[in-house]
PDB file of N, CA and C in Angstrom:
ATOM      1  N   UNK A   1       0.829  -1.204   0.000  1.00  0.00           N
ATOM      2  CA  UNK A   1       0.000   0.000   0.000  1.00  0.00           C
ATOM      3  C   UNK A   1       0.862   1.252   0.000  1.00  0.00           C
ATOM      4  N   UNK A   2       0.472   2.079  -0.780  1.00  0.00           N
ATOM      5  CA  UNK A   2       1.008   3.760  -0.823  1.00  0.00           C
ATOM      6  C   UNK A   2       1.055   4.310   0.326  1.00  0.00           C
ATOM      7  N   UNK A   3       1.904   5.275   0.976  1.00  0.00           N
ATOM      8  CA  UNK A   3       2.062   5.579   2.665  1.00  0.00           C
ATOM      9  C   UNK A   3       1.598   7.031   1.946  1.00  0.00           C
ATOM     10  N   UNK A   4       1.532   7.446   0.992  1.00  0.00           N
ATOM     11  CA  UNK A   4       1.372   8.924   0.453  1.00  0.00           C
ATOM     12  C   UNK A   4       0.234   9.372   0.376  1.00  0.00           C
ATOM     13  N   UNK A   5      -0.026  10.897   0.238  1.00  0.00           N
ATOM     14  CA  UNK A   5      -1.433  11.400   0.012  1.00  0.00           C
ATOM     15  C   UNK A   5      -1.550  11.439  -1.476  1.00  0.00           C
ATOM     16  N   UNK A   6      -2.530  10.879  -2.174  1.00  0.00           N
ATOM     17  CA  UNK A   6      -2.813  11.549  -3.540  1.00  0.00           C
ATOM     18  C   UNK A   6      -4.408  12.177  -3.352  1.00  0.00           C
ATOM     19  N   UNK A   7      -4.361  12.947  -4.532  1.00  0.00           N
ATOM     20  CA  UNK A   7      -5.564  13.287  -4.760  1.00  0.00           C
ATOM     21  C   UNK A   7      -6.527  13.876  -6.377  1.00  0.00           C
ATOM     22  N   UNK A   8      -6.908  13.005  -7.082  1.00  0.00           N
ATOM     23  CA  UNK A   8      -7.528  13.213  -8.234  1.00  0.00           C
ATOM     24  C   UNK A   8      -8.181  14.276  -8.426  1.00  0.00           C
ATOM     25  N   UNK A   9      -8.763  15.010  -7.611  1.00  0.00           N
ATOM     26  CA  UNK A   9     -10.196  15.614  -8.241  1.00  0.00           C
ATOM     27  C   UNK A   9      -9.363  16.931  -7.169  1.00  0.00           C
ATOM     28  N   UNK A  10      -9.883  18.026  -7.539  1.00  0.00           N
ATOM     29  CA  UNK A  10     -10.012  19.952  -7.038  1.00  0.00           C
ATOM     30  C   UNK A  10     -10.747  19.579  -6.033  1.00  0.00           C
ATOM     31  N   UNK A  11     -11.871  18.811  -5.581  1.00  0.00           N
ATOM     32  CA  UNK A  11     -12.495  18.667  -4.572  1.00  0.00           C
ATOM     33  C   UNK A  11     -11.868  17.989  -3.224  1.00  0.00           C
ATOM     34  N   UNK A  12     -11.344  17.254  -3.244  1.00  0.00           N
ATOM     35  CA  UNK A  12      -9.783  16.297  -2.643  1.00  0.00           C
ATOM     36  C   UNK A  12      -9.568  17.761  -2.152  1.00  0.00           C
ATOM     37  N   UNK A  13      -8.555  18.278  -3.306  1.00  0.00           N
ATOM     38  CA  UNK A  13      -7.125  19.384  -3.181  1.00  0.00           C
ATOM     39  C   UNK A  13      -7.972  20.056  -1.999  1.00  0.00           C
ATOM     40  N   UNK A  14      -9.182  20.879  -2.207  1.00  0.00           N
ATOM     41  CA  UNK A  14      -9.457  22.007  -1.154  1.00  0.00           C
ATOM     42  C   UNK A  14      -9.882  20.979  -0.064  1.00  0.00           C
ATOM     43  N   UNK A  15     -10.672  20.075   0.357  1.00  0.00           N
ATOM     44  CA  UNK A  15     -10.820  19.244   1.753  1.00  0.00           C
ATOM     45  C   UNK A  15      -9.408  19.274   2.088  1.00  0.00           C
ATOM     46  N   UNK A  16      -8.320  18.875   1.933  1.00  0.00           N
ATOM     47  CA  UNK A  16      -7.161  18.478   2.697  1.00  0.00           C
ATOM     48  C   UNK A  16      -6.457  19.768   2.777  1.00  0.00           C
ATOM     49  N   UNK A  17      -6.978  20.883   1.812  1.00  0.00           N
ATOM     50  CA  UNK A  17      -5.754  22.194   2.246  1.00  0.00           C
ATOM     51  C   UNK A  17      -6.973  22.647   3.487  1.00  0.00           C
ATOM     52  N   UNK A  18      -8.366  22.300   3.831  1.00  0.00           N
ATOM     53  CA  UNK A  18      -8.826  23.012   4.472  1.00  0.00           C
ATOM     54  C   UNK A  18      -8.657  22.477   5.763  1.00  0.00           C
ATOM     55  N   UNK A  19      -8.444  21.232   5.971  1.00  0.00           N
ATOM     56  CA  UNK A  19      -8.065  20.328   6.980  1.00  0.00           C
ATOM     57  C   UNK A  19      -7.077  20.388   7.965  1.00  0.00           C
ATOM     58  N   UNK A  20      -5.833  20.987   6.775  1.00  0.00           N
ATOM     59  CA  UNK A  20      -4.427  21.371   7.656  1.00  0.00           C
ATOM     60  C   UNK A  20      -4.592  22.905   7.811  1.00  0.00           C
ATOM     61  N   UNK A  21      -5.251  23.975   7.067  1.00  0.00           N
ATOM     62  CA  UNK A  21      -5.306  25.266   7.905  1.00  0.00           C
ATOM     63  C   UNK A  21      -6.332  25.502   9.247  1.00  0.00           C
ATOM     64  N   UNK A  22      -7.438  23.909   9.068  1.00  0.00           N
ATOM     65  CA  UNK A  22      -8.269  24.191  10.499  1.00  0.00           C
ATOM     66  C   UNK A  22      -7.470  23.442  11.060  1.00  0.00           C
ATOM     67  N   UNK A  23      -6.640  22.304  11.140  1.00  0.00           N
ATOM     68  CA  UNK A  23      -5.830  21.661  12.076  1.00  0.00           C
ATOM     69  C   UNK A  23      -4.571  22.677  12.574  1.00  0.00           C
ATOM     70  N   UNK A  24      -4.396  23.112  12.251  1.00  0.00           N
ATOM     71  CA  UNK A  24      -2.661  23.879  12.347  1.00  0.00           C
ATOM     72  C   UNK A  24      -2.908  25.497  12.399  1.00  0.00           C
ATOM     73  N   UNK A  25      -2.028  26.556  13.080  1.00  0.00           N
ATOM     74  CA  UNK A  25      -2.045  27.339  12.997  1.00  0.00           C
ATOM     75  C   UNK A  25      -0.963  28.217  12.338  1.00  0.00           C
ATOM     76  N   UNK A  26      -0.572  29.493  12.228  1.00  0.00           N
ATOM     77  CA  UNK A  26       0.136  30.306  11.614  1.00  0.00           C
ATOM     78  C   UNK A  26       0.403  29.410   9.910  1.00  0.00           C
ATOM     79  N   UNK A  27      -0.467  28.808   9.389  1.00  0.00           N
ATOM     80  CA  UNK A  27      -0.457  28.384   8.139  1.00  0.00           C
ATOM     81  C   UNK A  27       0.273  29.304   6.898  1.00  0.00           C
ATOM     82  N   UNK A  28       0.990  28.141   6.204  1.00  0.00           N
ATOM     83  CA  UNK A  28       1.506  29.166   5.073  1.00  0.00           C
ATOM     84  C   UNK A  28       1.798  28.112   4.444  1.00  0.00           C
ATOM     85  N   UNK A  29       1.301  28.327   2.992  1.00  0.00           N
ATOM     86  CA  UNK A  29       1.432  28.019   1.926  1.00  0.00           C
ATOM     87  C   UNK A  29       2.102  28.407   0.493  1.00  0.00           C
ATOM     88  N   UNK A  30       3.404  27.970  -0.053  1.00  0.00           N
ATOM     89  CA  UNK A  30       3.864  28.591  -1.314  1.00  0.00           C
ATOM     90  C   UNK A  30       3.914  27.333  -2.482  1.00  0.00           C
ATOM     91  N   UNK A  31       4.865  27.846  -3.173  1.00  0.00           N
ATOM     92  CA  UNK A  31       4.875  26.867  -4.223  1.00  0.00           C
ATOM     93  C   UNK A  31       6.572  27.225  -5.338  1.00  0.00           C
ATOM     94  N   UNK A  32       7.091  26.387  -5.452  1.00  0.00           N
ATOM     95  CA  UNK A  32       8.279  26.290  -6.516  1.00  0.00           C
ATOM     96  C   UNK A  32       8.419  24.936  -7.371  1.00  0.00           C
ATOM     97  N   UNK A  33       9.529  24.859  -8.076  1.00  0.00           N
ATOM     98  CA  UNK A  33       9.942  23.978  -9.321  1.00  0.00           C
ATOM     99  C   UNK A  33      10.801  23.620  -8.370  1.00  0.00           C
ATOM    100  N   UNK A  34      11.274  22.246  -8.010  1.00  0.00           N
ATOM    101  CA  UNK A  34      12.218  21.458  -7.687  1.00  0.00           C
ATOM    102  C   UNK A  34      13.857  21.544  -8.538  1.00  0.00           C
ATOM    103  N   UNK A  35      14.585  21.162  -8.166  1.00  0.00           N
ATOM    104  CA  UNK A  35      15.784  21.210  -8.622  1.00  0.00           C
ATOM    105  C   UNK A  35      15.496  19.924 -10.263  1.00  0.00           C
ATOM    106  N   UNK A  36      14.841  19.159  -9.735  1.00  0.00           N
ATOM    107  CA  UNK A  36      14.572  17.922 -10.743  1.00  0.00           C
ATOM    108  C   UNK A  36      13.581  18.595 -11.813  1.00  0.00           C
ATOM    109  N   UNK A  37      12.997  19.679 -11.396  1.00  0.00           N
ATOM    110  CA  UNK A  37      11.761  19.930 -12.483  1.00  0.00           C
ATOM    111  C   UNK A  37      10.494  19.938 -12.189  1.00  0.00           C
ATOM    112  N   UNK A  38      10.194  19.405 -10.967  1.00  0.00           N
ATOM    113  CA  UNK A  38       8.863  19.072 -10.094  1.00  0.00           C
ATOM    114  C   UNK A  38       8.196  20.069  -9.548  1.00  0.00           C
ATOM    115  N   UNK A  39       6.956  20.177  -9.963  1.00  0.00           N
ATOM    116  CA  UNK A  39       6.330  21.016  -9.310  1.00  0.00           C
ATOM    117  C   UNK A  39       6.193  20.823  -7.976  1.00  0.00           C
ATOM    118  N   UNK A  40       6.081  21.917  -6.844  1.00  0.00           N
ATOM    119  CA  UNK A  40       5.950  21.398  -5.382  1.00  0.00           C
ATOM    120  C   UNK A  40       5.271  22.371  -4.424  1.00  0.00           C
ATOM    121  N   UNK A  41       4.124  22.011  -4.048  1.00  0.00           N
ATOM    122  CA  UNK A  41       3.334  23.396  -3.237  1.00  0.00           C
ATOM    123  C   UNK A  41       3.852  22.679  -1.663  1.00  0.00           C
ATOM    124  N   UNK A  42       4.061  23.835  -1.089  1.00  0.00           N
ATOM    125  CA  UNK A  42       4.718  23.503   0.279  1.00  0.00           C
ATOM    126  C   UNK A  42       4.037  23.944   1.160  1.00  0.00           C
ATOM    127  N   UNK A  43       3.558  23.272   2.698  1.00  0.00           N
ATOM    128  CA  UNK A  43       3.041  23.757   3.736  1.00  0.00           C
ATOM    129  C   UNK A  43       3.660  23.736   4.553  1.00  0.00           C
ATOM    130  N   UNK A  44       3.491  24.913   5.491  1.00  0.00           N
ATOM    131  CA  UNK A  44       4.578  25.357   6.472  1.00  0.00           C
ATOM    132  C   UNK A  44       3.342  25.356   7.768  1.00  0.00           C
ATOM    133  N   UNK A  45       2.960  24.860   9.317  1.00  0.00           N
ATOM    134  CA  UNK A  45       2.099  25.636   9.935  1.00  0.00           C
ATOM    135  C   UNK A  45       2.657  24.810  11.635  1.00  0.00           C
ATOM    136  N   UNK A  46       2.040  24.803  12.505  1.00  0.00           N
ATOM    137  CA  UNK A  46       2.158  24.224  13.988  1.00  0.00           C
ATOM    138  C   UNK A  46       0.630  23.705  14.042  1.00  0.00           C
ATOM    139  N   UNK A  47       0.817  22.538  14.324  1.00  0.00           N
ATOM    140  CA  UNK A  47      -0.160  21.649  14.721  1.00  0.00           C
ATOM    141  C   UNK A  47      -0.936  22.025  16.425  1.00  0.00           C
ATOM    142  N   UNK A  48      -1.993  22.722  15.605  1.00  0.00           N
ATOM    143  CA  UNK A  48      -2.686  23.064  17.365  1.00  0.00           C
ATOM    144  C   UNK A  48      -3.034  21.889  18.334  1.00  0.00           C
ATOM    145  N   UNK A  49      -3.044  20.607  18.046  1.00  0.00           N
ATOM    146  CA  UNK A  49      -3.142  19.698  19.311  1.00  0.00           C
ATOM    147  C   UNK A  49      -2.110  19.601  19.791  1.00  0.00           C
ATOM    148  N   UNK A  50      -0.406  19.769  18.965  1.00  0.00           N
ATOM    149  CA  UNK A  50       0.156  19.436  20.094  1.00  0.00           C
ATOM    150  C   UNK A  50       1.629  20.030  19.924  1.00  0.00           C
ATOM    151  N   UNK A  51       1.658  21.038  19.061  1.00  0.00           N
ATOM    152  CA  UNK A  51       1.994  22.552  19.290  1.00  0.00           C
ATOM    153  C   UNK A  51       3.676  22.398  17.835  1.00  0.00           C
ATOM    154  N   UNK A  52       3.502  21.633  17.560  1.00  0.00           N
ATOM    155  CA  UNK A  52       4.687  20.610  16.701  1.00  0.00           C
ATOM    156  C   UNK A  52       4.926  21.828  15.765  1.00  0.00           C
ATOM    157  N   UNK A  53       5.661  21.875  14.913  1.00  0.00           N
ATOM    158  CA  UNK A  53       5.916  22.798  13.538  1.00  0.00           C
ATOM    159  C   UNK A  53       5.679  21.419  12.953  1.00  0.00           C
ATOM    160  N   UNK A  54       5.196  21.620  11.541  1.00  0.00           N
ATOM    161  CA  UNK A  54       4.895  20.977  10.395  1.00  0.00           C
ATOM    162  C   UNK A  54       5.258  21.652   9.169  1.00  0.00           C
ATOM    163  N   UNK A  55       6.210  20.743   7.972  1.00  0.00           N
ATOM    164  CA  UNK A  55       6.329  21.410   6.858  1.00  0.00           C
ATOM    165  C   UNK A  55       6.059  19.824   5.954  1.00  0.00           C
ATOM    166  N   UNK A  56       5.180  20.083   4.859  1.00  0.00           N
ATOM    167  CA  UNK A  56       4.472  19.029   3.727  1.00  0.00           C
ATOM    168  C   UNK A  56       4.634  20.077   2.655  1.00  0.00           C
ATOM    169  N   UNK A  57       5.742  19.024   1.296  1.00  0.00           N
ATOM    170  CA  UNK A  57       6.090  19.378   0.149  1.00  0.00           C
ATOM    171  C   UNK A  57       4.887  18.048  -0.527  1.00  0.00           C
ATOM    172  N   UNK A  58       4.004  18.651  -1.054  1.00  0.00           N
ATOM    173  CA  UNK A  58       3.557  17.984  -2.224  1.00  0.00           C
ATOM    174  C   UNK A  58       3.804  18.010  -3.936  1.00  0.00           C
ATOM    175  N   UNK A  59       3.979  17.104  -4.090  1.00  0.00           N
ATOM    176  CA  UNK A  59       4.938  16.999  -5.491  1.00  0.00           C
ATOM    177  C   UNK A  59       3.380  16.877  -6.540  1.00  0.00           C
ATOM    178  N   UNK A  60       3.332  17.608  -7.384  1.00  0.00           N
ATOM    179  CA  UNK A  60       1.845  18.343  -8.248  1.00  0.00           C
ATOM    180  C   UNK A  60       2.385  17.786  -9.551  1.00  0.00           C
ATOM    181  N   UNK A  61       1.475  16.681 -10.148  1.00  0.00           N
ATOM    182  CA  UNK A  61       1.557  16.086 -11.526  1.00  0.00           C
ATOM    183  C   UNK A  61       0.108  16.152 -12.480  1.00  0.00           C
ATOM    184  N   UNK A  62      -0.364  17.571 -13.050  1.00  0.00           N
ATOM    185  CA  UNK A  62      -1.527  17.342 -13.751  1.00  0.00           C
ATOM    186  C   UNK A  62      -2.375  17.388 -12.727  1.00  0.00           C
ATOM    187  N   UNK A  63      -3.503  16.764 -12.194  1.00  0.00           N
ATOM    188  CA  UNK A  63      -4.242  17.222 -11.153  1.00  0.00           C
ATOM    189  C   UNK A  63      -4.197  15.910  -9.821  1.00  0.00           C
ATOM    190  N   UNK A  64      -3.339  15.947  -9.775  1.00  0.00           N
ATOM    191  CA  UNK A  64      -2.765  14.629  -8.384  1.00  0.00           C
ATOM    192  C   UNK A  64      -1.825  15.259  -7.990  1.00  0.00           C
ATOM    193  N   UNK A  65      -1.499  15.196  -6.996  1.00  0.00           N
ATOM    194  CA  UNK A  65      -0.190  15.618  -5.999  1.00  0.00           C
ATOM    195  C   UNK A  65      -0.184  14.236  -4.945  1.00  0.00           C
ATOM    196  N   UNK A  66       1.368  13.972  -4.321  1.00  0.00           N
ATOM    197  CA  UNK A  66       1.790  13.195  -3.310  1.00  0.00           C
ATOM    198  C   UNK A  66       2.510  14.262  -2.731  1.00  0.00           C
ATOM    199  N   UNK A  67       2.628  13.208  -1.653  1.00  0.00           N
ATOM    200  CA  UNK A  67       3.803  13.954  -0.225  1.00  0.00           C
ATOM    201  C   UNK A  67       5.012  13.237  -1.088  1.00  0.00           C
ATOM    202  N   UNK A  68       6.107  14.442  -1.007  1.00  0.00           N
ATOM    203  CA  UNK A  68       6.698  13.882  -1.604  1.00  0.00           C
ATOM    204  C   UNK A  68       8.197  14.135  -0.526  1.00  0.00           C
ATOM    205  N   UNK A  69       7.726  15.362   0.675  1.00  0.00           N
ATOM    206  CA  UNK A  69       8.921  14.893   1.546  1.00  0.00           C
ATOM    207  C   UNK A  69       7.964  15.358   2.886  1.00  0.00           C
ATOM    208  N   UNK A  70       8.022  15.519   4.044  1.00  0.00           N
ATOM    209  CA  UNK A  70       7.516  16.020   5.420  1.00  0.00           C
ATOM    210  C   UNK A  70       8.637  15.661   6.554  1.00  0.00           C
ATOM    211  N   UNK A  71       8.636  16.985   7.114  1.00  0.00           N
ATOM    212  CA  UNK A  71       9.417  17.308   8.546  1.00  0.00           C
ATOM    213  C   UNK A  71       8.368  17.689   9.577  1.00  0.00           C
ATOM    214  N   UNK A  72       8.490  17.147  10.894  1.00  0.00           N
ATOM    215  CA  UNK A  72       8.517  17.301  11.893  1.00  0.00           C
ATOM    216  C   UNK A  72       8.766  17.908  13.360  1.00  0.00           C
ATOM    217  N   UNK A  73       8.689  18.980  13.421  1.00  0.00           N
ATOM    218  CA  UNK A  73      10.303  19.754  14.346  1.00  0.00           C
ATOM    219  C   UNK A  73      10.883  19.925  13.781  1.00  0.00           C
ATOM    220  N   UNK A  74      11.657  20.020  12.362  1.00  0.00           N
ATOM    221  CA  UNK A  74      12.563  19.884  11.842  1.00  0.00           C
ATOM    222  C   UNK A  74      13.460  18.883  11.462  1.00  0.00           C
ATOM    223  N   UNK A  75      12.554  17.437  11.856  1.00  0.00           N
ATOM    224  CA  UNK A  75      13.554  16.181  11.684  1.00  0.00           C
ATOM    225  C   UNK A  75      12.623  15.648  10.536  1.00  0.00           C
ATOM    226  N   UNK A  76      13.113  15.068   9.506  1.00  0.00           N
ATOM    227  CA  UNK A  76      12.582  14.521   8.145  1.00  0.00           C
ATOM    228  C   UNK A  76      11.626  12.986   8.751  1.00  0.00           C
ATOM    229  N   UNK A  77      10.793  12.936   8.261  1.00  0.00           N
ATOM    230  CA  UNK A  77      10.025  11.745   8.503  1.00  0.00           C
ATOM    231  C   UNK A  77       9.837  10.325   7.666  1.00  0.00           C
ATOM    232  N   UNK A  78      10.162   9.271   8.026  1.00  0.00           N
ATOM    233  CA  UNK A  78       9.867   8.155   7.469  1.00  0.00           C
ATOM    234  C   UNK A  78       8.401   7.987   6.825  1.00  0.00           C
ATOM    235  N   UNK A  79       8.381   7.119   5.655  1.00  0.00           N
ATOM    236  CA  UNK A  79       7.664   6.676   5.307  1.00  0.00           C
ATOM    237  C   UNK A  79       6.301   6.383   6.528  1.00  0.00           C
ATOM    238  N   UNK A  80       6.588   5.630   7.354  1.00  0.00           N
ATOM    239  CA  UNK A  80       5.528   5.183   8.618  1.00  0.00           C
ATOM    240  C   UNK A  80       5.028   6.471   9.227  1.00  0.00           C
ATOM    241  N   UNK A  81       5.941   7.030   9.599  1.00  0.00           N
ATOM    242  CA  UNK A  81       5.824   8.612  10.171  1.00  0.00           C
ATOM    243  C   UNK A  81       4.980   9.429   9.557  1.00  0.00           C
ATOM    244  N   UNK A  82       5.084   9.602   8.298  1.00  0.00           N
ATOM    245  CA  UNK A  82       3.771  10.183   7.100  1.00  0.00           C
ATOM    246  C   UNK A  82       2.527   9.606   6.940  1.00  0.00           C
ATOM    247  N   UNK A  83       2.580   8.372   7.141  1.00  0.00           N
ATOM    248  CA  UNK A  83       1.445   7.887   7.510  1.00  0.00           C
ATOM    249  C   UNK A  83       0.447   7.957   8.549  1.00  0.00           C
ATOM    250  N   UNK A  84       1.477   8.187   9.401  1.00  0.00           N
ATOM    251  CA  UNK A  84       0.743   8.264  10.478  1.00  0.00           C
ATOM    252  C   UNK A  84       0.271   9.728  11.176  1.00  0.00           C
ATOM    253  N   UNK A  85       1.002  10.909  10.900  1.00  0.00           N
ATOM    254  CA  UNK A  85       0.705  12.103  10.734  1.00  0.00           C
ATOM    255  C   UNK A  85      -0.447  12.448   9.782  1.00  0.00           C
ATOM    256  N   UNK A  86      -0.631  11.326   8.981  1.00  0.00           N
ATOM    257  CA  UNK A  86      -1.634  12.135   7.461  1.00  0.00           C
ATOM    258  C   UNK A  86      -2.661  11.028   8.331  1.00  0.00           C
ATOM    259  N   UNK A  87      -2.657  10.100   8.639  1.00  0.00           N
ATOM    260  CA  UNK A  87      -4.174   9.429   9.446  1.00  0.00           C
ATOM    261  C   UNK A  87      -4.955  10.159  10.882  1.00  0.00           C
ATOM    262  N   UNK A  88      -4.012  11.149  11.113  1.00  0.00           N
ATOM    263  CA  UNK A  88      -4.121  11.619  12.531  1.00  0.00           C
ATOM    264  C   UNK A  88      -4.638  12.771  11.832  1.00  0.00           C
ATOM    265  N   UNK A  89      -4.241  13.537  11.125  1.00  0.00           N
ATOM    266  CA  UNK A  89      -4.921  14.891  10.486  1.00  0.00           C
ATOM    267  C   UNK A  89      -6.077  14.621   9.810  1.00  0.00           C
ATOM    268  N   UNK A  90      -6.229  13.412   9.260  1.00  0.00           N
ATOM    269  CA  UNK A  90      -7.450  13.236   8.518  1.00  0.00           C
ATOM    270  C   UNK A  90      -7.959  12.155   8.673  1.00  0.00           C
ATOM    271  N   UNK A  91      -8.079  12.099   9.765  1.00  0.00           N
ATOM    272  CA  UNK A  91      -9.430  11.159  10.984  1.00  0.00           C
ATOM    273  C   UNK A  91     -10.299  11.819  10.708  1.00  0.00           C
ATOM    274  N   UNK A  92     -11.783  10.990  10.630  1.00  0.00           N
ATOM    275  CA  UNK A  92     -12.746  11.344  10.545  1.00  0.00           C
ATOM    276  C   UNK A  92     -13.628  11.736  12.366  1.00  0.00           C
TER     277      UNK A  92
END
């Protein structure tokens, strides 16, 4: 199984950007070209349950994007680690 977020449809994209600006505070969002060529919209914010900094690079192909890296505090996260951060933000 994929540990990553994708998302097909504009309807996806805004639920999950609206998810992490009501989950997280001081939110910020940009966007650049990767060194490889990749498109990449980046989120920068602190997780209001439990006060963490959060930064999520999603890598943008046509209308799908993945996580394509995420830090923690500043420490890079495993595969499991993304998973489990992206099930905890988007619990129902």
């Amino acid at each position: 199984p994929r540990s990553t977020l994708l998302a097909s449809s504009a309807a996806s994209d805004v639920y999950k950007r609206q998810v992490l600006d009501e989950s997280c505070k001081n939110s910020d969002w940009s966007s650049f070209t990767s060194e490889d060529g990749d498109s990449v919209v980046e989120y920068n914010g602190v997780v209001k349950s439990t006060g963490v900094d959060l930064c999520i690079q999603f890598k943008v192909d046509d209308d799908e994007f993945e996580i394509a890296y995420m830090e923690v505090d500043g420490e890079n996260c495993s595969l499991l680690e993304i998973a489990s951060v992206v099930a905890v933000l988007f619990e129902d």
